[in-house]
Protein backbone atom coordinates (compact mmCIF):
# COMPACT_ATOMS: atom_id res chain seq x y z
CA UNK A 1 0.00 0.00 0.00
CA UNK A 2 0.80 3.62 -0.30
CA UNK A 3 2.35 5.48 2.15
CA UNK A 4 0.23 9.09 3.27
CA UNK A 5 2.91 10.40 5.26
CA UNK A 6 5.31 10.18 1.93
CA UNK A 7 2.61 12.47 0.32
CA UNK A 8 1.25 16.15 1.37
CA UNK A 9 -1.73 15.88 3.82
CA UNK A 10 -3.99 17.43 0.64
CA UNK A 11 -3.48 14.63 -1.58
CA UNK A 12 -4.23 11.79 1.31
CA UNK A 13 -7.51 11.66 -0.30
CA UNK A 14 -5.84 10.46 -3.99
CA UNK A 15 -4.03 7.55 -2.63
CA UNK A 16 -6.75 4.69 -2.75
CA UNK A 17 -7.22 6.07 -6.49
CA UNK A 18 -3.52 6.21 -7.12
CA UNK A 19 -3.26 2.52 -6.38
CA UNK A 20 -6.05 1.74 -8.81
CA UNK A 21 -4.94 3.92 -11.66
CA UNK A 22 -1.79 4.91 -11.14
CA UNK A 23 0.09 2.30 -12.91
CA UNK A 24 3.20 2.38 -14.10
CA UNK A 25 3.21 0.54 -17.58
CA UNK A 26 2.27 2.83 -20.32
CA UNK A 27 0.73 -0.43 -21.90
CA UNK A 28 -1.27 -2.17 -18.74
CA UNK A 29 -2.61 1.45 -18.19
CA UNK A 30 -3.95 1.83 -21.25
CA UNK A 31 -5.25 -1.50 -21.36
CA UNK A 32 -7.02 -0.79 -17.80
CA UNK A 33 -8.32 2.28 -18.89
CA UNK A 34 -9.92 0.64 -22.06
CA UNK A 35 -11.55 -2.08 -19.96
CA UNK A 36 -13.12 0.50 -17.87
CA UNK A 37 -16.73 1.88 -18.22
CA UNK A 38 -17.75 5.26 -19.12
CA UNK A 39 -18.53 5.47 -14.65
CA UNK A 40 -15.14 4.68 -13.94
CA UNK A 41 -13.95 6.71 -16.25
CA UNK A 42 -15.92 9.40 -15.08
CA UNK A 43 -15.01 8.86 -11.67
CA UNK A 44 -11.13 9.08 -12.00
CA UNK A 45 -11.86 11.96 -14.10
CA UNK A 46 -13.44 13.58 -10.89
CA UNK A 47 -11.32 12.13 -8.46
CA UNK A 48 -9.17 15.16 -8.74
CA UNK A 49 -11.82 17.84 -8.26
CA UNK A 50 -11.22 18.65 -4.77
CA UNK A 51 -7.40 18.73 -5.13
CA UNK A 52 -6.36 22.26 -5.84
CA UNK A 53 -3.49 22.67 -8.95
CA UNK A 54 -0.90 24.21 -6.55
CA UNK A 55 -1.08 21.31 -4.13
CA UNK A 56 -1.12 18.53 -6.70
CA UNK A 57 1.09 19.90 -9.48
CA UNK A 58 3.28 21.76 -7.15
CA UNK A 59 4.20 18.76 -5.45
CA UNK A 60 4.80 16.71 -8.53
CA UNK A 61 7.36 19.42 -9.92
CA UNK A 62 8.92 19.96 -6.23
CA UNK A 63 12.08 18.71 -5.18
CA UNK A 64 10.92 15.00 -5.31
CA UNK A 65 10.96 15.46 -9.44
CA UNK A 66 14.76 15.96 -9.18
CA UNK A 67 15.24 12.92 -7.56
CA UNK A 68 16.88 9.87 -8.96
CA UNK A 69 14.84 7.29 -6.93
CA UNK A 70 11.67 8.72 -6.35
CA UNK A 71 8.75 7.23 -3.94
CA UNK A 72 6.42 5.33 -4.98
CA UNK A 73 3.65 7.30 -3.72
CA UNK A 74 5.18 10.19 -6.16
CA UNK A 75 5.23 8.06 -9.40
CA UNK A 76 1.96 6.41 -8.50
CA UNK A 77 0.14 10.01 -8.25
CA UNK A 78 2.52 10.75 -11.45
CA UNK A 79 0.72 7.81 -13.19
CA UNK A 80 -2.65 8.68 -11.83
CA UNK A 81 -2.34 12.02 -13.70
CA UNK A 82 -1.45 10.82 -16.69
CA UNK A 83 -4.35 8.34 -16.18
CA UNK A 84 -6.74 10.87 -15.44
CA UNK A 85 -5.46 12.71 -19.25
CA UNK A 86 -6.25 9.87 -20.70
CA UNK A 87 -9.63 8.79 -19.43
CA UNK A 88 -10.59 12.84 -20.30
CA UNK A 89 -9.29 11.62 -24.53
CA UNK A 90 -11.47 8.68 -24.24
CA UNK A 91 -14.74 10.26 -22.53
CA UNK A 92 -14.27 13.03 -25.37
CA UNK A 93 -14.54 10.27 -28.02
CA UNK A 94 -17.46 8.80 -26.31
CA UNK A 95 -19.72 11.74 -27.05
């Protein structure tokens, strides 16, 4: 499991998601993401809402980004977002 005192307080909330979504392999996300229904899809989409930019991004391009073994609470939020980016592509087609 994740670790939520290797993560700001804010993003606490984005760790349960993060281990669902925030996968590592280009590939197995993908294919996770296509095996998902429009809900889910919907839901990780939203699962960010109550995270303000500063917090989330800020973190993600803070000192941790420089490092050369970073947590794995920072690349699973790091996968999350790109996760997130690419459950927004494929709701967009589904209209």
């Amino acid at each position: 499991p994740l670790d939520p005192r290797k993560v700001p307080h804010s993003l606490v909330p984005l760790l349960p998601i993060a281990e669902r979504w925030g996968i590592g392999d280009d590939h197995a996300r993908e294919q996770a993401l296509q095996e998902a229904s429009k809900e889910e899809l919907e839901s990780l989409v939203r699962s960010i809402d109550d995270v303000s930019d500063d917090d989330l991004f800020g973190w993600l391009a803070g000192k941790e980004s420089f490092s050369p073994t970073p947590s794995k609470e920072y690349l699973a939020i790091t996968c999350l977002t790109m996760a997130i980016d690419s459950a927004k592509l494929k709701l967009e087609r589904m209209k």
